[in-house]
PDB file of N, CA and C in Angstrom:
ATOM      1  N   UNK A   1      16.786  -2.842  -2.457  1.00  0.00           N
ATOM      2  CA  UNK A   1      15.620  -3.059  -1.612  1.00  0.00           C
ATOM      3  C   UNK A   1      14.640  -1.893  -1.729  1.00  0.00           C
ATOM      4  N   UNK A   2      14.851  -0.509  -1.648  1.00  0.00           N
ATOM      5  CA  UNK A   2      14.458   0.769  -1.546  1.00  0.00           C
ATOM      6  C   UNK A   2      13.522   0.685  -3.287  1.00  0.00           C
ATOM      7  N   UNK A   3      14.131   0.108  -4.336  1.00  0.00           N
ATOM      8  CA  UNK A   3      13.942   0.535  -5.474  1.00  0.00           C
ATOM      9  C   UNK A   3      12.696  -0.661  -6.013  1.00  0.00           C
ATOM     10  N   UNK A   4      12.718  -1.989  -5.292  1.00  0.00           N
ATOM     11  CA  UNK A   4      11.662  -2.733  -5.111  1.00  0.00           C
ATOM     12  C   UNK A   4      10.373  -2.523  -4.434  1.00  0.00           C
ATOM     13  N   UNK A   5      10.725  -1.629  -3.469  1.00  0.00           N
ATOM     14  CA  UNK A   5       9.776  -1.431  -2.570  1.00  0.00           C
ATOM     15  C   UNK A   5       8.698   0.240  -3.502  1.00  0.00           C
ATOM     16  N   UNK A   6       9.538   0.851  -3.711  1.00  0.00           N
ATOM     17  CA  UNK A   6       9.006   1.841  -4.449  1.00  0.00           C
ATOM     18  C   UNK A   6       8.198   1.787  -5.760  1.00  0.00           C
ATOM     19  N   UNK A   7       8.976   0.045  -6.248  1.00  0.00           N
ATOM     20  CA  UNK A   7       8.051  -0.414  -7.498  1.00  0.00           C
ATOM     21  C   UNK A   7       6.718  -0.887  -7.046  1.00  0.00           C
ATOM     22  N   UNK A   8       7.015  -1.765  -5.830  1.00  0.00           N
ATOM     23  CA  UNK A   8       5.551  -2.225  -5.474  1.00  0.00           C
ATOM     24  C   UNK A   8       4.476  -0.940  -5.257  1.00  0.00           C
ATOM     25  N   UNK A   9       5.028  -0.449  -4.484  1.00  0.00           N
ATOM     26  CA  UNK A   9       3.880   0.550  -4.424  1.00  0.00           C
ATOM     27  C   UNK A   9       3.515   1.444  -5.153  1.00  0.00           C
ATOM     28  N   UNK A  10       4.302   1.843  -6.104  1.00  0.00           N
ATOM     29  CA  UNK A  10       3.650   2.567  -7.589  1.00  0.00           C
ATOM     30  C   UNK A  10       2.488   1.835  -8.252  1.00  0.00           C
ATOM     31  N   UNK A  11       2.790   0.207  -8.514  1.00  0.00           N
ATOM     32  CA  UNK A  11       1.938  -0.782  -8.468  1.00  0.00           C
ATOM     33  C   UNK A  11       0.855  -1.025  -7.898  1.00  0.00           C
ATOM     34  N   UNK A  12       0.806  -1.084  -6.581  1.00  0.00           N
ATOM     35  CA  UNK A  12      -0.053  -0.765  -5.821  1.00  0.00           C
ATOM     36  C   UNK A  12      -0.868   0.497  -5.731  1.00  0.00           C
ATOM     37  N   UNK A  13      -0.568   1.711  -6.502  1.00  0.00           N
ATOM     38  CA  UNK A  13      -1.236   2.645  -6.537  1.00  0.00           C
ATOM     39  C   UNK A  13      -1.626   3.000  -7.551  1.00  0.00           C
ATOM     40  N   UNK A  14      -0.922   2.303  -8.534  1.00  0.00           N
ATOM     41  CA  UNK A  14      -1.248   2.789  -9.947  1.00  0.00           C
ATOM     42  C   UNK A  14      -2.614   1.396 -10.572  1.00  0.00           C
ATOM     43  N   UNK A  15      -2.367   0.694 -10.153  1.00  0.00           N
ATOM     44  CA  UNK A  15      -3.313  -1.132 -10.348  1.00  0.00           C
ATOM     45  C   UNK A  15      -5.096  -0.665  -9.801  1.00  0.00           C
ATOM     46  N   UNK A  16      -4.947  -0.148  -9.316  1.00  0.00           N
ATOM     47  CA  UNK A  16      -6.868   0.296  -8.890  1.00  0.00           C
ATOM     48  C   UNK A  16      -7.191   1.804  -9.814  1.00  0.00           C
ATOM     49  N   UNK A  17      -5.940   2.176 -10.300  1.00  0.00           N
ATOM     50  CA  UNK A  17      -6.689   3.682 -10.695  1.00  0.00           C
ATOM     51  C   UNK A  17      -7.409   2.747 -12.201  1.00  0.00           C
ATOM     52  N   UNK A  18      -6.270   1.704 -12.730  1.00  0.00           N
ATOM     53  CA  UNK A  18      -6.609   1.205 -14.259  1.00  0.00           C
ATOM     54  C   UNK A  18      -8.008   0.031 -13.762  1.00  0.00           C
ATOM     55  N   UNK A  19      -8.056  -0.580 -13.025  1.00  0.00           N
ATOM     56  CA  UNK A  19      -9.064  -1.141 -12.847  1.00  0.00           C
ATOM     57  C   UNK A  19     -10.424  -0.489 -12.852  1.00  0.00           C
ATOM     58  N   UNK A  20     -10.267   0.706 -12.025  1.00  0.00           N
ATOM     59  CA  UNK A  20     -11.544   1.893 -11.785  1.00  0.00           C
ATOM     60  C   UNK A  20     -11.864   1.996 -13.770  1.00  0.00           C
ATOM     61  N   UNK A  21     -10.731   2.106 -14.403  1.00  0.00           N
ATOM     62  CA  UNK A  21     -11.100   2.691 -15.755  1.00  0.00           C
ATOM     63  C   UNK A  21     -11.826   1.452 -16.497  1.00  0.00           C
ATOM     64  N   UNK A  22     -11.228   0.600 -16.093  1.00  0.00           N
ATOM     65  CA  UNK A  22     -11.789  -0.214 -16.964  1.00  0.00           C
ATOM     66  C   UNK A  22     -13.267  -0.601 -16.344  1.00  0.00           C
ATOM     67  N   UNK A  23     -14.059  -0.253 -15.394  1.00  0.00           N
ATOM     68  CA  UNK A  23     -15.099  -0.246 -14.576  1.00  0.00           C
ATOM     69  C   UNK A  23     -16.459   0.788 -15.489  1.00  0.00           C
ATOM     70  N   UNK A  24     -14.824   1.930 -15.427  1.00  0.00           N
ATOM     71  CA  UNK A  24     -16.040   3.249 -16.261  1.00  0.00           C
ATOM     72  C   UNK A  24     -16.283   2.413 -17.803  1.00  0.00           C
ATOM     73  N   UNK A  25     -15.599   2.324 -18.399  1.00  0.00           N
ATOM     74  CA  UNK A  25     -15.674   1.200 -19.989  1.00  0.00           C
ATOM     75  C   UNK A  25     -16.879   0.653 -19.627  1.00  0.00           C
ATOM     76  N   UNK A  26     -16.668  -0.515 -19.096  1.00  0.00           N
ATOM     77  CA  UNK A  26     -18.034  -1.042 -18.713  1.00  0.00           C
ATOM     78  C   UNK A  26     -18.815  -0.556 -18.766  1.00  0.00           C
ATOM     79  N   UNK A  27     -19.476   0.271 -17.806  1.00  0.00           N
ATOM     80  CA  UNK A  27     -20.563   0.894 -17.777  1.00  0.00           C
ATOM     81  C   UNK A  27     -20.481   1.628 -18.593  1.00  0.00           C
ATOM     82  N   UNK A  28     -19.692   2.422 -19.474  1.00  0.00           N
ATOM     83  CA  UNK A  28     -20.410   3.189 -20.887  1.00  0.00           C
ATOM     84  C   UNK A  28     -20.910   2.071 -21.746  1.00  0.00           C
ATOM     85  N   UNK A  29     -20.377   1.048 -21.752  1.00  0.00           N
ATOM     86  CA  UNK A  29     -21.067   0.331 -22.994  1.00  0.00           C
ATOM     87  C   UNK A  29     -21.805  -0.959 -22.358  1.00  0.00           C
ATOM     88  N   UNK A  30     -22.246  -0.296 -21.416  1.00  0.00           N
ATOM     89  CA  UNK A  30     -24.096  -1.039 -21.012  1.00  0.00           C
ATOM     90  C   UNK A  30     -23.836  -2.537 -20.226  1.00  0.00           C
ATOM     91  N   UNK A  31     -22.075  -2.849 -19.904  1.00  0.00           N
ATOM     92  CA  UNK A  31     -21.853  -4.628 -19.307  1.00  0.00           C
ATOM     93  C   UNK A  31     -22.023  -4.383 -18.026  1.00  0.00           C
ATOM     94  N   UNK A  32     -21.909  -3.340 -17.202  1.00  0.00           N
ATOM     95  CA  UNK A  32     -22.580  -3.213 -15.730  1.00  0.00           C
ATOM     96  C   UNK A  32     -23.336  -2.461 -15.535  1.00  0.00           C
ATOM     97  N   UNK A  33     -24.438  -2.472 -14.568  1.00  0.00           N
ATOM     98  CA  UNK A  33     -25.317  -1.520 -14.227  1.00  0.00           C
ATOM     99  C   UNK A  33     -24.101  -0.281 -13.163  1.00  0.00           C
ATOM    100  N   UNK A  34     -25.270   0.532 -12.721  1.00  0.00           N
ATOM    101  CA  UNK A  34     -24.451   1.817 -12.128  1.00  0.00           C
ATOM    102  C   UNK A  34     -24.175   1.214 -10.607  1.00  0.00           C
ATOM    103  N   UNK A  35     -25.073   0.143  -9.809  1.00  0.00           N
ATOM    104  CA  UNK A  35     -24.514  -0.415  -8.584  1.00  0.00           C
ATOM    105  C   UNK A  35     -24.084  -1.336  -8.614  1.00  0.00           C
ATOM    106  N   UNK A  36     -23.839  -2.175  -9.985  1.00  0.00           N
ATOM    107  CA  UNK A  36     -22.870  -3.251  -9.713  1.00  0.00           C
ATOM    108  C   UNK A  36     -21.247  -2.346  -9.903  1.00  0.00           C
ATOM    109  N   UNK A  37     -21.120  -1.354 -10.874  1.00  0.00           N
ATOM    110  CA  UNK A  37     -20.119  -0.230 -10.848  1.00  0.00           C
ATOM    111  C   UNK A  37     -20.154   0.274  -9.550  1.00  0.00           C
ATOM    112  N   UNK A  38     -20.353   0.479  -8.472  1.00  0.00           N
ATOM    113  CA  UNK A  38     -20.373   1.763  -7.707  1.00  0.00           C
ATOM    114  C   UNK A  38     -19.836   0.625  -6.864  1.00  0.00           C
ATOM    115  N   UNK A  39     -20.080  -0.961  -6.591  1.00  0.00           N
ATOM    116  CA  UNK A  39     -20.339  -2.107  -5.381  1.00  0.00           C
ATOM    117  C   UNK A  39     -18.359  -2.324  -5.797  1.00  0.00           C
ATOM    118  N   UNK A  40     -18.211  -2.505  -6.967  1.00  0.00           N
ATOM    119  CA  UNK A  40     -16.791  -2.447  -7.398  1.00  0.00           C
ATOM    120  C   UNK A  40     -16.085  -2.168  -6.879  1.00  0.00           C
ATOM    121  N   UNK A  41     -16.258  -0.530  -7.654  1.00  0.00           N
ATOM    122  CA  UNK A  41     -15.603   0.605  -7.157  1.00  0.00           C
ATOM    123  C   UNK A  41     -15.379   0.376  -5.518  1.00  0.00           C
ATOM    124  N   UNK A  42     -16.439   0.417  -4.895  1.00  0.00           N
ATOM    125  CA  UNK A  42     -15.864   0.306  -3.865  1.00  0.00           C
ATOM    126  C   UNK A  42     -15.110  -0.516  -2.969  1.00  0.00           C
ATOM    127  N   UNK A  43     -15.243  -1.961  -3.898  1.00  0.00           N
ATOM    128  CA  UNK A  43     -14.399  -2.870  -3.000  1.00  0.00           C
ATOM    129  C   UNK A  43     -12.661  -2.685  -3.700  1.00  0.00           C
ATOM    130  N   UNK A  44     -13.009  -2.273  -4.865  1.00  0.00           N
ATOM    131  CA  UNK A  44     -11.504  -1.495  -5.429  1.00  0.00           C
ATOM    132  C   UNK A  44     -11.080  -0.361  -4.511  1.00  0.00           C
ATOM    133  N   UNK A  45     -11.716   0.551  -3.909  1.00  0.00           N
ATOM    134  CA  UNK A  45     -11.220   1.701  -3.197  1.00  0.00           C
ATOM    135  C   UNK A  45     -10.861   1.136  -1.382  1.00  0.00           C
ATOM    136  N   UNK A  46     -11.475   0.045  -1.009  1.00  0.00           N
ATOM    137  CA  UNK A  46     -11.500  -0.612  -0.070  1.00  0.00           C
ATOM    138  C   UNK A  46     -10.076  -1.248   0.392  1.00  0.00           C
ATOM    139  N   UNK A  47      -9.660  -1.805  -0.563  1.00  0.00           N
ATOM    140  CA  UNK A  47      -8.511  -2.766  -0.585  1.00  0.00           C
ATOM    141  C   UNK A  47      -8.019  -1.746  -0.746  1.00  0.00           C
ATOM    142  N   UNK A  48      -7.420  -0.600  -1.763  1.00  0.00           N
ATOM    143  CA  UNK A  48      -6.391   0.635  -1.336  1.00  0.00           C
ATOM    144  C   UNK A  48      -6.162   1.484   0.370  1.00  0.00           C
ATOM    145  N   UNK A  49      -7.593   1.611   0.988  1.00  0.00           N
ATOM    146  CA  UNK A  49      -7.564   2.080   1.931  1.00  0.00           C
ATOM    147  C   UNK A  49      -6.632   1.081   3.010  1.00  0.00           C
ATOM    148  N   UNK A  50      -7.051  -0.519   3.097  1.00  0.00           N
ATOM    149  CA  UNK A  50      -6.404  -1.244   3.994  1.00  0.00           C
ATOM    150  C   UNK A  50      -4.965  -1.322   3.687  1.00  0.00           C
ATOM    151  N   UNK A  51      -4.424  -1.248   1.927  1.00  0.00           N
ATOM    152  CA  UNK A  51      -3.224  -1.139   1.906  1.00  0.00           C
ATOM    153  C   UNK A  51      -2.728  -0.022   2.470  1.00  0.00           C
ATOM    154  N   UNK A  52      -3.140   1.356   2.320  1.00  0.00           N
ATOM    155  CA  UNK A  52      -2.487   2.466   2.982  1.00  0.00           C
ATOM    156  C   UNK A  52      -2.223   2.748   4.464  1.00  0.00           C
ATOM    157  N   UNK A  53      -3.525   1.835   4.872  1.00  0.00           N
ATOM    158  CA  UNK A  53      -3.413   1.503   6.916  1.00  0.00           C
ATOM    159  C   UNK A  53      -2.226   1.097   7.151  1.00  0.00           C
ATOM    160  N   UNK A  54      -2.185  -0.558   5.948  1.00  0.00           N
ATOM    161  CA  UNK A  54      -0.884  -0.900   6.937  1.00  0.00           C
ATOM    162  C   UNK A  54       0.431  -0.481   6.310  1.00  0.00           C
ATOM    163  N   UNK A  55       0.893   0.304   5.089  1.00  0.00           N
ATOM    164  CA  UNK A  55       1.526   1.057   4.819  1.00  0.00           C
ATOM    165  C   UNK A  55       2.076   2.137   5.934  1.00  0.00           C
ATOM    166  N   UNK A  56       1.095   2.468   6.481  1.00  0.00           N
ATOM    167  CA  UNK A  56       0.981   3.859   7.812  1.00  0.00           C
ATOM    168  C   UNK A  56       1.375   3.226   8.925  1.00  0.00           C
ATOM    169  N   UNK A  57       0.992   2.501   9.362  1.00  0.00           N
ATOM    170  CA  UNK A  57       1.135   1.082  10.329  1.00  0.00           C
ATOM    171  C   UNK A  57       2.896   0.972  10.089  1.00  0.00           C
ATOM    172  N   UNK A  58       3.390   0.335   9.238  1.00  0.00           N
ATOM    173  CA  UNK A  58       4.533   0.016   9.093  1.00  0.00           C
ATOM    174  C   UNK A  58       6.003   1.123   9.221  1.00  0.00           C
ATOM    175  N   UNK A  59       5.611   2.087   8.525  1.00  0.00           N
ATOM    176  CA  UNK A  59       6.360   3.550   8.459  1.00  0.00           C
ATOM    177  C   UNK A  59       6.274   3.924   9.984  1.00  0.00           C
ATOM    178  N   UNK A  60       5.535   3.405  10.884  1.00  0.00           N
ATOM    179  CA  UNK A  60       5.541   3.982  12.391  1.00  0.00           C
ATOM    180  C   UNK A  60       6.175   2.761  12.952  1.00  0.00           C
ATOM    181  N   UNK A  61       5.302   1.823  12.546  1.00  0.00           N
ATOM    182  CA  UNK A  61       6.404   0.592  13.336  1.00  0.00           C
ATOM    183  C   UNK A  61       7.978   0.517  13.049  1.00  0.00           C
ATOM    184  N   UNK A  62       8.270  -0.010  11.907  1.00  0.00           N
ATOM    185  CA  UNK A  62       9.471  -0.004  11.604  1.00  0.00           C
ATOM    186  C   UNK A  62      10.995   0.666  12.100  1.00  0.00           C
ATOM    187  N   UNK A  63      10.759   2.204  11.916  1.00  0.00           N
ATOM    188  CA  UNK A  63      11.914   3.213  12.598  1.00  0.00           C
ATOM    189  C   UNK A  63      11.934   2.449  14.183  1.00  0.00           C
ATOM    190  N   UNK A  64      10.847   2.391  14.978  1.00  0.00           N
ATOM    191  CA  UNK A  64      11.226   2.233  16.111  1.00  0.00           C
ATOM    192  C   UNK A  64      11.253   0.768  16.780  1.00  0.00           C
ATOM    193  N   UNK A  65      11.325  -0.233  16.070  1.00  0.00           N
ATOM    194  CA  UNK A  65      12.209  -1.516  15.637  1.00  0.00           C
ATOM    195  C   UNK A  65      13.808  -1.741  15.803  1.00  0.00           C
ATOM    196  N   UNK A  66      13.797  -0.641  14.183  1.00  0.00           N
ATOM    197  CA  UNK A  66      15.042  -0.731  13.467  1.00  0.00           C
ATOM    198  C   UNK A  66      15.998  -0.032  14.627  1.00  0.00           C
ATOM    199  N   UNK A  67      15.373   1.197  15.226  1.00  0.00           N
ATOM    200  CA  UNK A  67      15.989   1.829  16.598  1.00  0.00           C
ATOM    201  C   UNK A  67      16.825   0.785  17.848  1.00  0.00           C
ATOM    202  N   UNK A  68      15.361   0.150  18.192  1.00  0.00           N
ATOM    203  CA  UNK A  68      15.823  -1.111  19.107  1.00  0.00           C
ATOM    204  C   UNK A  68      16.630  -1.766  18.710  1.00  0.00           C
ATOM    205  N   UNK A  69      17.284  -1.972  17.679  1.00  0.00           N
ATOM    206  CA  UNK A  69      17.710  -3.300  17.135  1.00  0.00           C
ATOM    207  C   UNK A  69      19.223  -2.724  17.208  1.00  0.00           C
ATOM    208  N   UNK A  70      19.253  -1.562  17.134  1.00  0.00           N
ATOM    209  CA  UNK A  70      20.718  -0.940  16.549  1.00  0.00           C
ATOM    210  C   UNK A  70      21.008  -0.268  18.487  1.00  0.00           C
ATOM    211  N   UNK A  71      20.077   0.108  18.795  1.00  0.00           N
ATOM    212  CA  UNK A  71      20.393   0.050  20.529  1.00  0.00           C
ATOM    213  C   UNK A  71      21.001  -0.738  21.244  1.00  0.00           C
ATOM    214  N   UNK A  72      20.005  -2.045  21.256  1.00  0.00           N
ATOM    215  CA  UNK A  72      21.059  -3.670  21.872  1.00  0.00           C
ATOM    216  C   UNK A  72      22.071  -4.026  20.795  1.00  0.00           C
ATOM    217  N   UNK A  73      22.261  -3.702  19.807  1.00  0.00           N
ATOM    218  CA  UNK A  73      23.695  -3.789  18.881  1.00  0.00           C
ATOM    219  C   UNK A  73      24.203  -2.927  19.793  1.00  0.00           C
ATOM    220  N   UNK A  74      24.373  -1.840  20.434  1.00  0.00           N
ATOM    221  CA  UNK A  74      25.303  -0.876  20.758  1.00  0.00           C
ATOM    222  C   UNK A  74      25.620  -1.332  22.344  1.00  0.00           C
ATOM    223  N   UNK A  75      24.961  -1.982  22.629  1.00  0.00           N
ATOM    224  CA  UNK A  75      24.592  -2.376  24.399  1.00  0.00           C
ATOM    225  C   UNK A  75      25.800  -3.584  23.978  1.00  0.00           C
ATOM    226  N   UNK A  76      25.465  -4.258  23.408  1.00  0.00           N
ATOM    227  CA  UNK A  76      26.498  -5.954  23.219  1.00  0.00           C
ATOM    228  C   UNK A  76      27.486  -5.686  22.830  1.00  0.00           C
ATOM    229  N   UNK A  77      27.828  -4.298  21.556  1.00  0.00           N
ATOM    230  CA  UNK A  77      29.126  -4.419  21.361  1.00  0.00           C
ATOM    231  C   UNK A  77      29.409  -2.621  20.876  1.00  0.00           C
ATOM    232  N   UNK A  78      29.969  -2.425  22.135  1.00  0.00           N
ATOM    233  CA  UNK A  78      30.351  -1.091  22.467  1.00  0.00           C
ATOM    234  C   UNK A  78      31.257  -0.312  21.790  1.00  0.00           C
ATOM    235  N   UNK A  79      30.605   0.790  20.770  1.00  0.00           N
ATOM    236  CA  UNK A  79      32.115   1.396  20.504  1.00  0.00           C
ATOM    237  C   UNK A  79      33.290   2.259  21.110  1.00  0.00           C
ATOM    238  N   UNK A  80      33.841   2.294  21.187  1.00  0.00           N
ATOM    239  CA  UNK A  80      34.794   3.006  21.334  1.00  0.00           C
ATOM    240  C   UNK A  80      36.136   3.531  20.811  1.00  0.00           C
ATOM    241  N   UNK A  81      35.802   5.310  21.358  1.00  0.00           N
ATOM    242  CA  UNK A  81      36.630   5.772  20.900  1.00  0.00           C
ATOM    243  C   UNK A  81      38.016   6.380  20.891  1.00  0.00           C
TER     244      UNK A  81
END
C-alpha cells in the first residue's frame, strides 16, 4: 500500500515538471505565444497546488481517524494483561 502510494505521488510530482518542459519546447519553436505559455503554466501549477492541499488535508485528517478507530477497537475489545 505504502509503495503505491509513494508511486502515485512521485507521479504526481514528477507529471507537471515534464509537462512545464514540454510547454518551454513550444514556445522556443514559435507553437505558443508567451501568454498562452504562462495561462498553461499556470493551470499546470494550479492543479499541483490543489493536489498538495488535499495531500496536507489528508496527512492531518487521517492519523486522527486511524486514532479513533483503534480507540473504539480498544473500548469493544479490551486487552488484558
Amino acid at each position: 500500500m505504502h509503495g503505491a502510494f509513494v508511486r502515485q505521488r512521485d507521479f504526481l510530482y514528477n507529471q507537471p515538471g515534464e509537462r512545464i518542459s514540454g510547454l518551454i519546447v513550444a514556445l522556443y519553436q514559435k507553437k505558443l505565444t508567451y501568454g498562452e505559455f504562462a495561462h498553461k503554466r499556470y493551470q499546470i501549477n494550479r492543479t499541483v497546488w490543489v493536489l498538495a492541499a488535499a495531500a496536507a488535508d489528508v496527512a492531518l485528517v487521517l492519523p486522527a481517524r486511524v486514532a479513533k478507530i483503534v480507540d473504539l477497537d480498544l473500548i469493544q475489545n479490551p486487552v488484558s494483561f
